[in-house]
N, C-alpha and C. Protein backbone atom coordinates (compact mmCIF):
# COMPACT_ATOMS: atom_id res chain seq x y z
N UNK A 1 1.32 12.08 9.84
CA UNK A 1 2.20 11.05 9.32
C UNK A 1 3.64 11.57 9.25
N UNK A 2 3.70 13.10 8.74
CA UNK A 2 5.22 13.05 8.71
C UNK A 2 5.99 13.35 9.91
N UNK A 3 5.38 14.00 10.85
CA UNK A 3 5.32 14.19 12.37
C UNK A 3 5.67 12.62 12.85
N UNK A 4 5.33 11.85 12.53
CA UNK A 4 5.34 9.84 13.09
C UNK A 4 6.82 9.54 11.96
N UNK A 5 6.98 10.15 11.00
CA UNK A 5 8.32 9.96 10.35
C UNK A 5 9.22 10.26 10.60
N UNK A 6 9.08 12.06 11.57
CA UNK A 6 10.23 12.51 11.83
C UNK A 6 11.00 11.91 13.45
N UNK A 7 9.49 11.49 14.32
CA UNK A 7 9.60 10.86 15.57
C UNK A 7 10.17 9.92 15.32
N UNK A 8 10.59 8.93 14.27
CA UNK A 8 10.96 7.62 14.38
C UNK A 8 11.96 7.56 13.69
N UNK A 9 12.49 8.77 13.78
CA UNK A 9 13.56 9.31 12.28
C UNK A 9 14.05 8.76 11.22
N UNK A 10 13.03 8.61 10.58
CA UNK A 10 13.04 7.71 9.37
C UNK A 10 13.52 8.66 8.06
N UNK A 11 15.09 8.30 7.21
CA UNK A 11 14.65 9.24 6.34
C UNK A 11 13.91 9.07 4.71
N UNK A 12 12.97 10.09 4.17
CA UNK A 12 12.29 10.11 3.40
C UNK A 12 13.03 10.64 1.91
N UNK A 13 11.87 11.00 0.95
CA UNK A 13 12.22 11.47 0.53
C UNK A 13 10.88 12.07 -0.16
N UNK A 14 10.13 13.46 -0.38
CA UNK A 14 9.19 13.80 -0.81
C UNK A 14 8.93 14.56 -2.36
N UNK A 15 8.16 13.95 -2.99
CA UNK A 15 7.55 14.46 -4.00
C UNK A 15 6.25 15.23 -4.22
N UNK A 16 5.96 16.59 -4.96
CA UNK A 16 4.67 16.46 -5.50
C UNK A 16 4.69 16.62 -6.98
N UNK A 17 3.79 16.49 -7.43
CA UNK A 17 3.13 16.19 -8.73
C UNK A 17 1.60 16.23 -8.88
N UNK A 18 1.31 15.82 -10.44
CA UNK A 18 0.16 15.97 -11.14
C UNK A 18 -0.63 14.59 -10.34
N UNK A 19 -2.24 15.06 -10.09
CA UNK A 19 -3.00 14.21 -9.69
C UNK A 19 -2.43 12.56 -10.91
N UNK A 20 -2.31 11.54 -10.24
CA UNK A 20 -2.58 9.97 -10.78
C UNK A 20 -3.49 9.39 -10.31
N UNK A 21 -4.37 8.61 -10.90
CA UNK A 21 -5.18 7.68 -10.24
C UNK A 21 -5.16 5.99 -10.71
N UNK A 22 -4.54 6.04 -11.91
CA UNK A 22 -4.01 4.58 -12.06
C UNK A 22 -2.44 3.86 -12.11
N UNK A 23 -2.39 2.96 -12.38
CA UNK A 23 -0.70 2.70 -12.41
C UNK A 23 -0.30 3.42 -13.29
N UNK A 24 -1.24 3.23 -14.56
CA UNK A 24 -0.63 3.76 -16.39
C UNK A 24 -0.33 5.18 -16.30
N UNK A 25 -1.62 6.07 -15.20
CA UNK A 25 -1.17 7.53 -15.51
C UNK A 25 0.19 7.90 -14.82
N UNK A 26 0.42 6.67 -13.78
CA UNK A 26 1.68 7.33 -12.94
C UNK A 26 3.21 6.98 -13.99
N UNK A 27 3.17 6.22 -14.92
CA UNK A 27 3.90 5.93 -15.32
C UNK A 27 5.02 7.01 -15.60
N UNK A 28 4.74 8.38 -16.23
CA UNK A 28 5.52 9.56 -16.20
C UNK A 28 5.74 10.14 -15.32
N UNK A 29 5.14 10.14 -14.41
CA UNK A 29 5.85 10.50 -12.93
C UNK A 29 6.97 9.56 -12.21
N UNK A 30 6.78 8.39 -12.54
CA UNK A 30 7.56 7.40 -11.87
C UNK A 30 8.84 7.70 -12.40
N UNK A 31 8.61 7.90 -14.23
CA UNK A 31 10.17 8.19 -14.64
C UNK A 31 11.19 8.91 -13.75
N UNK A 32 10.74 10.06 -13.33
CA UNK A 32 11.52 10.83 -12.89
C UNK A 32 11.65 10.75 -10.93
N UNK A 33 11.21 9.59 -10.76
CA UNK A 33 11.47 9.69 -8.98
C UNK A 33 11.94 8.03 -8.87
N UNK A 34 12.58 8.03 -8.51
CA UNK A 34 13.85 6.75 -8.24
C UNK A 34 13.40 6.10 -7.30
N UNK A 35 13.02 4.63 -7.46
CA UNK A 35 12.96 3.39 -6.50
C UNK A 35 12.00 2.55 -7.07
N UNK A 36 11.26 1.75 -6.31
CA UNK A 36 10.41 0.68 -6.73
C UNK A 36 8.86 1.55 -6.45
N UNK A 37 8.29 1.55 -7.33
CA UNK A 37 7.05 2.10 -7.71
C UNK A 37 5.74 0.96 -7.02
N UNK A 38 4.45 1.49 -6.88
CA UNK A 38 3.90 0.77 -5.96
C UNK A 38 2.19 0.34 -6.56
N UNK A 39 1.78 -0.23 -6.18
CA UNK A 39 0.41 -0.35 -6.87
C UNK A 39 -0.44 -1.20 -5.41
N UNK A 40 -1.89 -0.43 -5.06
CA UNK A 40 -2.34 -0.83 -3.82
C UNK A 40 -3.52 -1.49 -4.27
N UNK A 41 -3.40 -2.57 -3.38
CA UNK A 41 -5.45 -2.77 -3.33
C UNK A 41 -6.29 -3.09 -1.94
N UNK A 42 -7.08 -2.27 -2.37
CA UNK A 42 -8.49 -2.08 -1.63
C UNK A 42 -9.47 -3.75 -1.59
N UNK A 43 -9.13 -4.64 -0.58
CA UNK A 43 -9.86 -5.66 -0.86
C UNK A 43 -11.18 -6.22 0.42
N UNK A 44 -12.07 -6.75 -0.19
CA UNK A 44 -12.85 -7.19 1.00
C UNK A 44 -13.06 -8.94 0.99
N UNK A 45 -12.67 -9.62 1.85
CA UNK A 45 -12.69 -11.10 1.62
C UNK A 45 -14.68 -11.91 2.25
N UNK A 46 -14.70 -12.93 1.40
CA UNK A 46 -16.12 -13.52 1.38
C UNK A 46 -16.49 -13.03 2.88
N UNK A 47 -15.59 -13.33 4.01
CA UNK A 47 -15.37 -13.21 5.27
C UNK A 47 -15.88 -11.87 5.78
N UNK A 48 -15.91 -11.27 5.13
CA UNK A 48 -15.84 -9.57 5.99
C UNK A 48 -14.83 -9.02 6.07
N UNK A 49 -13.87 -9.58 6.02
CA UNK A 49 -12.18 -9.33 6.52
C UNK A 49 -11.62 -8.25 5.33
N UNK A 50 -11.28 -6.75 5.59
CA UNK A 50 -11.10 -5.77 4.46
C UNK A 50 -9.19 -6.07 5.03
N UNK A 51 -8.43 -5.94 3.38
CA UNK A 51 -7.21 -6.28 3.17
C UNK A 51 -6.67 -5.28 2.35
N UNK A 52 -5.64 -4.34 2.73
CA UNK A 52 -5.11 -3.89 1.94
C UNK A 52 -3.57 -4.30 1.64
N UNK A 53 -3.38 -4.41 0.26
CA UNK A 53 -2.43 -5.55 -0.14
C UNK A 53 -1.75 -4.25 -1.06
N UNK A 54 0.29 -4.45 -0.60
CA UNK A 54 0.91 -3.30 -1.55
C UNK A 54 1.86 -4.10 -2.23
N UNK A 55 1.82 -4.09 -3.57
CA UNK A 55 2.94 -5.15 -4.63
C UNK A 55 3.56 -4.37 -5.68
N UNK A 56 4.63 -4.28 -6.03
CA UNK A 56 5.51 -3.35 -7.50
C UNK A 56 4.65 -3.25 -8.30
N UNK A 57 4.29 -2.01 -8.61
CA UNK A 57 3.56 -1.21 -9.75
C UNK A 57 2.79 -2.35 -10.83
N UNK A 58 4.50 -2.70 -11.44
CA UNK A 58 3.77 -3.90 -12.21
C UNK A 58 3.32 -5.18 -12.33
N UNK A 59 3.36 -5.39 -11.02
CA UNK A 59 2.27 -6.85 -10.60
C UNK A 59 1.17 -7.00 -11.26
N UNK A 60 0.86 -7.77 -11.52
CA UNK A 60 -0.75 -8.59 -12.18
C UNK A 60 -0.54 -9.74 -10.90
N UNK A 61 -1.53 -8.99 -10.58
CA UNK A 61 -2.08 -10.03 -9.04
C UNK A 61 -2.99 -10.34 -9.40
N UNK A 62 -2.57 -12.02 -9.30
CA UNK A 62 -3.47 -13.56 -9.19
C UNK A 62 -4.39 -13.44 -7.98
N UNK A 63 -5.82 -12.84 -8.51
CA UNK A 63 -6.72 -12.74 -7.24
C UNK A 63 -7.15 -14.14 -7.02
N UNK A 64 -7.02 -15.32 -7.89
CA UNK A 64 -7.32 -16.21 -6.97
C UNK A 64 -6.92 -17.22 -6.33
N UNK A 65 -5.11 -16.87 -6.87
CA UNK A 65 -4.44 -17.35 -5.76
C UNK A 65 -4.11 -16.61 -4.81
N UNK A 66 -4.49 -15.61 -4.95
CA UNK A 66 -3.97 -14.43 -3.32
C UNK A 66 -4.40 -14.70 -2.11
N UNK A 67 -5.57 -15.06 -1.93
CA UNK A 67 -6.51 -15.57 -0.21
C UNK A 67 -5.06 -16.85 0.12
N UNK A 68 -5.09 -17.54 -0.79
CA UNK A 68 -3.95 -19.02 -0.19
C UNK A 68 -2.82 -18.07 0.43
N UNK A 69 -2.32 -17.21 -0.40
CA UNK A 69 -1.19 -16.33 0.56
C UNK A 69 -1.13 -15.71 1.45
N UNK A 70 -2.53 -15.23 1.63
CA UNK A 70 -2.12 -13.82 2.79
C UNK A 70 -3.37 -14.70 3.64
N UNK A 71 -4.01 -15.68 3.26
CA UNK A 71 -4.70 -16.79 4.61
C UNK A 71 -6.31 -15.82 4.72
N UNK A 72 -6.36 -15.46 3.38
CA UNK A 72 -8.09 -14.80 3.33
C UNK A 72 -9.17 -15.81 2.86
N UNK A 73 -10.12 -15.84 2.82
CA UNK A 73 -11.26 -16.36 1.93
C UNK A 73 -11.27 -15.68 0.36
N UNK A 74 -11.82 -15.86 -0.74
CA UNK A 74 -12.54 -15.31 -1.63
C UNK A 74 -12.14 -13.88 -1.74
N UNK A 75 -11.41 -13.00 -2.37
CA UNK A 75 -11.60 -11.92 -2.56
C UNK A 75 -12.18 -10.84 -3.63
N UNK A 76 -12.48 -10.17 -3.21
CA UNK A 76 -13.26 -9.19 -4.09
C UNK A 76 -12.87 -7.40 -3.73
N UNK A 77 -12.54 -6.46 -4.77
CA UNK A 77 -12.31 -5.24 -4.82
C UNK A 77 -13.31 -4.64 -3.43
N UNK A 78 -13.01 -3.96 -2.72
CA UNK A 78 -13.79 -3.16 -1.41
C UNK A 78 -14.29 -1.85 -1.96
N UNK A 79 -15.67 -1.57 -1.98
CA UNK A 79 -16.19 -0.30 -2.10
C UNK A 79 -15.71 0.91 -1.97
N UNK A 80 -15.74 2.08 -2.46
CA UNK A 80 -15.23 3.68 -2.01
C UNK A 80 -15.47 3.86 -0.85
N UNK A 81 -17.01 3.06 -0.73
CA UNK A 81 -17.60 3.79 1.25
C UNK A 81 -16.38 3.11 2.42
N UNK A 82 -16.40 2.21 1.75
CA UNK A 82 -15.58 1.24 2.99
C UNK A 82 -14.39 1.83 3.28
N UNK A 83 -13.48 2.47 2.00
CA UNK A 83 -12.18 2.75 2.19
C UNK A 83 -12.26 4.06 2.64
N UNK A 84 -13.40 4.69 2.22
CA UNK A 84 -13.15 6.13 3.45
C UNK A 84 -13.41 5.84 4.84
N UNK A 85 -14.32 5.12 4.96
CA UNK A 85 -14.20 4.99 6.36
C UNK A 85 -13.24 4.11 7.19
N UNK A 86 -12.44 3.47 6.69
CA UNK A 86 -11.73 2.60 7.24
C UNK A 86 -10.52 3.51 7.35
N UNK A 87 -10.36 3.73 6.01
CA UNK A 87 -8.76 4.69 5.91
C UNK A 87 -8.88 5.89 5.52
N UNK A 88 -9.72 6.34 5.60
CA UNK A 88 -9.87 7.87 5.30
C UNK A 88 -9.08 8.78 4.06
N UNK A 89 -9.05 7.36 3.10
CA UNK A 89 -9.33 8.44 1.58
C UNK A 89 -10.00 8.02 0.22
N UNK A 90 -9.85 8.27 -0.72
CA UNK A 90 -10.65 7.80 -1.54
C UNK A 90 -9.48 7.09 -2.81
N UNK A 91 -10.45 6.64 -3.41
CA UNK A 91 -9.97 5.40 -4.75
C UNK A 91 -8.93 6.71 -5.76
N UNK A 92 -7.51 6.22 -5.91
CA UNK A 92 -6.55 6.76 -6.50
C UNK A 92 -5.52 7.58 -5.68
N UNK A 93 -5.73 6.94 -4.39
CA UNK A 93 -5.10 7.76 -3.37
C UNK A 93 -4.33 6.43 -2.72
N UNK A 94 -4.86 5.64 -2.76
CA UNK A 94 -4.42 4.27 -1.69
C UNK A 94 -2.97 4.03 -1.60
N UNK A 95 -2.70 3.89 -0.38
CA UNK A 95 -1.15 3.81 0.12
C UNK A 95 -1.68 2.59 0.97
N UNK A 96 -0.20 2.62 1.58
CA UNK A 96 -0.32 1.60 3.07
C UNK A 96 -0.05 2.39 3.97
N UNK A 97 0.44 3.84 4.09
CA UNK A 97 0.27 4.72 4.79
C UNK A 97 -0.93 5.25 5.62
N UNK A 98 -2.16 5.05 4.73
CA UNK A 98 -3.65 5.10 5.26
C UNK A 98 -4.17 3.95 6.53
N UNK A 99 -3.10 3.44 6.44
CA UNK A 99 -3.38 2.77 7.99
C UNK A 99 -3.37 3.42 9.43
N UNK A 100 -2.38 4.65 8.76
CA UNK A 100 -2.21 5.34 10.19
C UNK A 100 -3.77 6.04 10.83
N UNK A 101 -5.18 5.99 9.86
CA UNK A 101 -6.10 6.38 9.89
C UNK A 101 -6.97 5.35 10.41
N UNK A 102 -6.64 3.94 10.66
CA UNK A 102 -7.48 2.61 10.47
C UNK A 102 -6.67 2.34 11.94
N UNK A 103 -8.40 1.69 12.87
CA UNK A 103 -8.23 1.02 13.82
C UNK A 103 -7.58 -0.28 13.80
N UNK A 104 -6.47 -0.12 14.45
CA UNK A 104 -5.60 -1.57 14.70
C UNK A 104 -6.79 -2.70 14.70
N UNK A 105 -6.76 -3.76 13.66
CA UNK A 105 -7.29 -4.92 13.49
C UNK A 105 -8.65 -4.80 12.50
N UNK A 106 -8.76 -3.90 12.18
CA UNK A 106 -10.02 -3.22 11.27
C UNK A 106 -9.80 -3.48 9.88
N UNK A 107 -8.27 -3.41 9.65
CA UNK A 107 -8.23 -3.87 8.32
C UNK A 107 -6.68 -4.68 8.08
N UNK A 108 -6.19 -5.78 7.29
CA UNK A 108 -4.87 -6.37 7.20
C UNK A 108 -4.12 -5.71 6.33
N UNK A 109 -3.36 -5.48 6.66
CA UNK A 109 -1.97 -4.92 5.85
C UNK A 109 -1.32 -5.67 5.30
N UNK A 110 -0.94 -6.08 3.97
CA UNK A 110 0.01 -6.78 3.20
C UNK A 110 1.02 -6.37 2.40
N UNK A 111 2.24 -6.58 2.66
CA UNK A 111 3.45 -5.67 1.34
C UNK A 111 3.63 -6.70 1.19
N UNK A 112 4.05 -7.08 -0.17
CA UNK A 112 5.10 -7.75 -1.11
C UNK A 112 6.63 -7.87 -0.40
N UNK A 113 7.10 -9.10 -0.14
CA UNK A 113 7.81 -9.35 0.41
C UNK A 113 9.38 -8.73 -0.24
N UNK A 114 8.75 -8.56 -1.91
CA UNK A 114 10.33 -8.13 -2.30
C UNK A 114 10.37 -6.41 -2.37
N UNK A 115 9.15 -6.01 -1.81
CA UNK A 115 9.23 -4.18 -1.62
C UNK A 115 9.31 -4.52 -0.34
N UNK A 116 8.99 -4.97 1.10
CA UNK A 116 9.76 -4.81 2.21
C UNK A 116 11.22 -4.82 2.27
N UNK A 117 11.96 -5.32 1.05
CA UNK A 117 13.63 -5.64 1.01
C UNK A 117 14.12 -4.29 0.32
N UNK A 118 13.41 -3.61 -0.46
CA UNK A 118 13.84 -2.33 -1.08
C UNK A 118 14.06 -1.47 -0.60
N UNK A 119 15.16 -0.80 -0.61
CA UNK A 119 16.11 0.42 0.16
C UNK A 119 15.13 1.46 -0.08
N UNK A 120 14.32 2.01 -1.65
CA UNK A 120 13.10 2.63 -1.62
C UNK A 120 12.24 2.21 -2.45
N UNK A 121 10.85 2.48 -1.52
CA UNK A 121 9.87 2.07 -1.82
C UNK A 121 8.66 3.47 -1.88
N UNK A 122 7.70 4.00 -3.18
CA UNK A 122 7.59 4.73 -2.87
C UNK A 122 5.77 4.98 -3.28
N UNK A 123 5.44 5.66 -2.30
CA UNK A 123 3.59 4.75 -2.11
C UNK A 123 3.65 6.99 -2.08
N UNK A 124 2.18 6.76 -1.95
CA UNK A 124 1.36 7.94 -1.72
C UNK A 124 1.41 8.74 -0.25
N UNK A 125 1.38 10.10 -0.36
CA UNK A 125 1.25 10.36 0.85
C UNK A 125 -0.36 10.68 1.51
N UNK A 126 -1.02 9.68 1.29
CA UNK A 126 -2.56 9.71 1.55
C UNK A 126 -3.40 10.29 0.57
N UNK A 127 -2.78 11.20 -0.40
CA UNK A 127 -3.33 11.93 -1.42
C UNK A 127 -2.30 11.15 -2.82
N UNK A 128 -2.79 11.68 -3.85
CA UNK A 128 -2.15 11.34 -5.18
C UNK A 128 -1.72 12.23 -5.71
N UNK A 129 -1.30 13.46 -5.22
CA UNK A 129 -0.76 14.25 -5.94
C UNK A 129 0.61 14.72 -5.31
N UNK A 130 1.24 13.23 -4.66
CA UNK A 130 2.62 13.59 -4.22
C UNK A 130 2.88 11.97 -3.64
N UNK A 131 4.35 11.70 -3.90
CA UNK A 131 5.07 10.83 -3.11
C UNK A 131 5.98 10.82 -2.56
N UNK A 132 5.86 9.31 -1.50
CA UNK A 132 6.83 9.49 -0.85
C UNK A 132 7.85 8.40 -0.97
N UNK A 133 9.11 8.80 -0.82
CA UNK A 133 10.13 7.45 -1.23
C UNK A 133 10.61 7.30 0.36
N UNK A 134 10.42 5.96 0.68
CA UNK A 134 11.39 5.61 2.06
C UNK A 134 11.49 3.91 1.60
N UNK A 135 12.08 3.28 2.81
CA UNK A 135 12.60 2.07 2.38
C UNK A 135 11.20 1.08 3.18
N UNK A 136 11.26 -0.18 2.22
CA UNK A 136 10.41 -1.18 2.75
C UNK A 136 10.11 -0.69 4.23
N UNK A 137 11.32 -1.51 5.23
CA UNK A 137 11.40 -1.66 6.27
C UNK A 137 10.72 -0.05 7.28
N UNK A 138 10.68 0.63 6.43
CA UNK A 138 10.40 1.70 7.38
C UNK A 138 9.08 1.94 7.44
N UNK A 139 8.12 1.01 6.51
CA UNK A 139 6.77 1.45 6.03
C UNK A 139 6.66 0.39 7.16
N UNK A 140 6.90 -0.67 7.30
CA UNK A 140 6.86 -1.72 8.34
C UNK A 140 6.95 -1.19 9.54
N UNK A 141 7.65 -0.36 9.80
CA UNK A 141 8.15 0.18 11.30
C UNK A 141 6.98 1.18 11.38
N UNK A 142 6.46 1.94 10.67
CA UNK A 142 5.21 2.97 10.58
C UNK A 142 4.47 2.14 10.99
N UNK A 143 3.83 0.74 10.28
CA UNK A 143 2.80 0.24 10.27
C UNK A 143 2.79 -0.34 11.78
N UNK A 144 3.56 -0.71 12.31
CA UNK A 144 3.40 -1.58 13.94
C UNK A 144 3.32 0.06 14.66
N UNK A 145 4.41 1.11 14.84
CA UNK A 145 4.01 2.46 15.52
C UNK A 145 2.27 2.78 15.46
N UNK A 146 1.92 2.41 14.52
CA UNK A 146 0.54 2.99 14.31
C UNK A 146 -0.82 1.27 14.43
N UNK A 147 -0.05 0.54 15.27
CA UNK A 147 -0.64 -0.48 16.08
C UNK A 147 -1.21 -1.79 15.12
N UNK A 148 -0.39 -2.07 13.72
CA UNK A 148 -0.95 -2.86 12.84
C UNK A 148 0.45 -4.09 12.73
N UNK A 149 0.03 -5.28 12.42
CA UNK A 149 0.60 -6.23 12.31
C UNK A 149 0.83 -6.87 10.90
N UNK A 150 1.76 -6.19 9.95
CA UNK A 150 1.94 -6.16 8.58
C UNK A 150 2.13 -7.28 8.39
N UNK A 151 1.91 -7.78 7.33
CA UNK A 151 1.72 -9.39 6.58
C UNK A 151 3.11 -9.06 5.69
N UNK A 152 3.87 -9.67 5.42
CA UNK A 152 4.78 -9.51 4.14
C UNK A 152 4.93 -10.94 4.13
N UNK A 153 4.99 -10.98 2.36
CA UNK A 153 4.71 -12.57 2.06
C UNK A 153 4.79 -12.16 0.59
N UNK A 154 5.07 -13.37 -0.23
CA UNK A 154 5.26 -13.61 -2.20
C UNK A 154 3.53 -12.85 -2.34
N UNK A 155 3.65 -12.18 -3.14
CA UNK A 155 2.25 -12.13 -3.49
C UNK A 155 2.24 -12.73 -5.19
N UNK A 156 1.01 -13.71 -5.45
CA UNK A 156 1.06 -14.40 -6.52
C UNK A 156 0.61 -13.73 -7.71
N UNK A 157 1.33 -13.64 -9.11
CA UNK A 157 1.24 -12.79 -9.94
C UNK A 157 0.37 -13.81 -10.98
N UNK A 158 -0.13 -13.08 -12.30
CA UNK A 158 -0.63 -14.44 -12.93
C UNK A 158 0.84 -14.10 -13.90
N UNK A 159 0.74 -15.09 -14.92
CA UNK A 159 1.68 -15.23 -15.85
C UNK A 159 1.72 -14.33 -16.72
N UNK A 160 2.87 -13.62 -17.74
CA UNK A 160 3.43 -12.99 -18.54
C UNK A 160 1.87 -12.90 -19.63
């Protein structure tokens, strides 16, 4: 991946840190690394169709208005087995970076339309015990290099 960052000369910015595995534990890490913070999900639709969907940390995503947005059926959380084999890591690790591991069309990619606009945006580097800050647009430019057709669209939150 950072080899595909430096080819496309994208610039970054890298962190490591203490293992996180939820939004809440990252919360003290986030303090101290600058940009829009990220929160992923692992989804599988009634369909078969596995979706991974990336929205600002603090989203409360409306799972059942989400299929109307991103044009899925029914969704439901996707198993540990599925996400290793699809993207090759496990639950508390999830980026949109893990696509670079996933056969083009195997699984949908979705960012939040207002973290594709963010100068930085900053997701996992396949593991959780480090991040990476680059801008929307460049996670977009990763995601087509590595043969995927990113969805960016409102993702629906529930209310306050």
């Amino acid at each position: 991946m950072l080899d595909d960052l430096n080819a496309l000369a994208i610039p970054f910015a890298a962190y490591e840190h203490v293992a996180v595995f939820t939004v809440a534990e990252s919360d003290a890490v986030n303090a101290a690394i600058p940009g829009a913070h990220t929160k992923n999900l692992f989804l599988k639709d009634n369909g078969g169709a596995f979706w991974l969907v990336t929205v600002p940390s603090e989203a409360r995503v409306d799972l059942k208005a989400l299929p109307a947005a991103i044009g899925s059926k029914r969704v439901s959380f996707g198993k540990a087995e599925d996400m290793a084999r699809l993207l090759g890591i496990a639950p508390g690790s999830v980026t949109p970076l893990a696509a670079i591991n996933a056969e083009p069309g195997a699984i949908a990619v979705v960012l939040d339309e207002g973290l594709a606009a963010r100068e930085t945006v900053n997701v996992h580097p396949l593991r959780n015990t480090g991040t990476l800050g680059l801008s929307g647009n460049a996670i977009l430019r990763l995601l087509r290099h590595w043969g995927h057709a990113p969805l960016v669209t409102a993702i629906p939150v529930q209310a306050a």
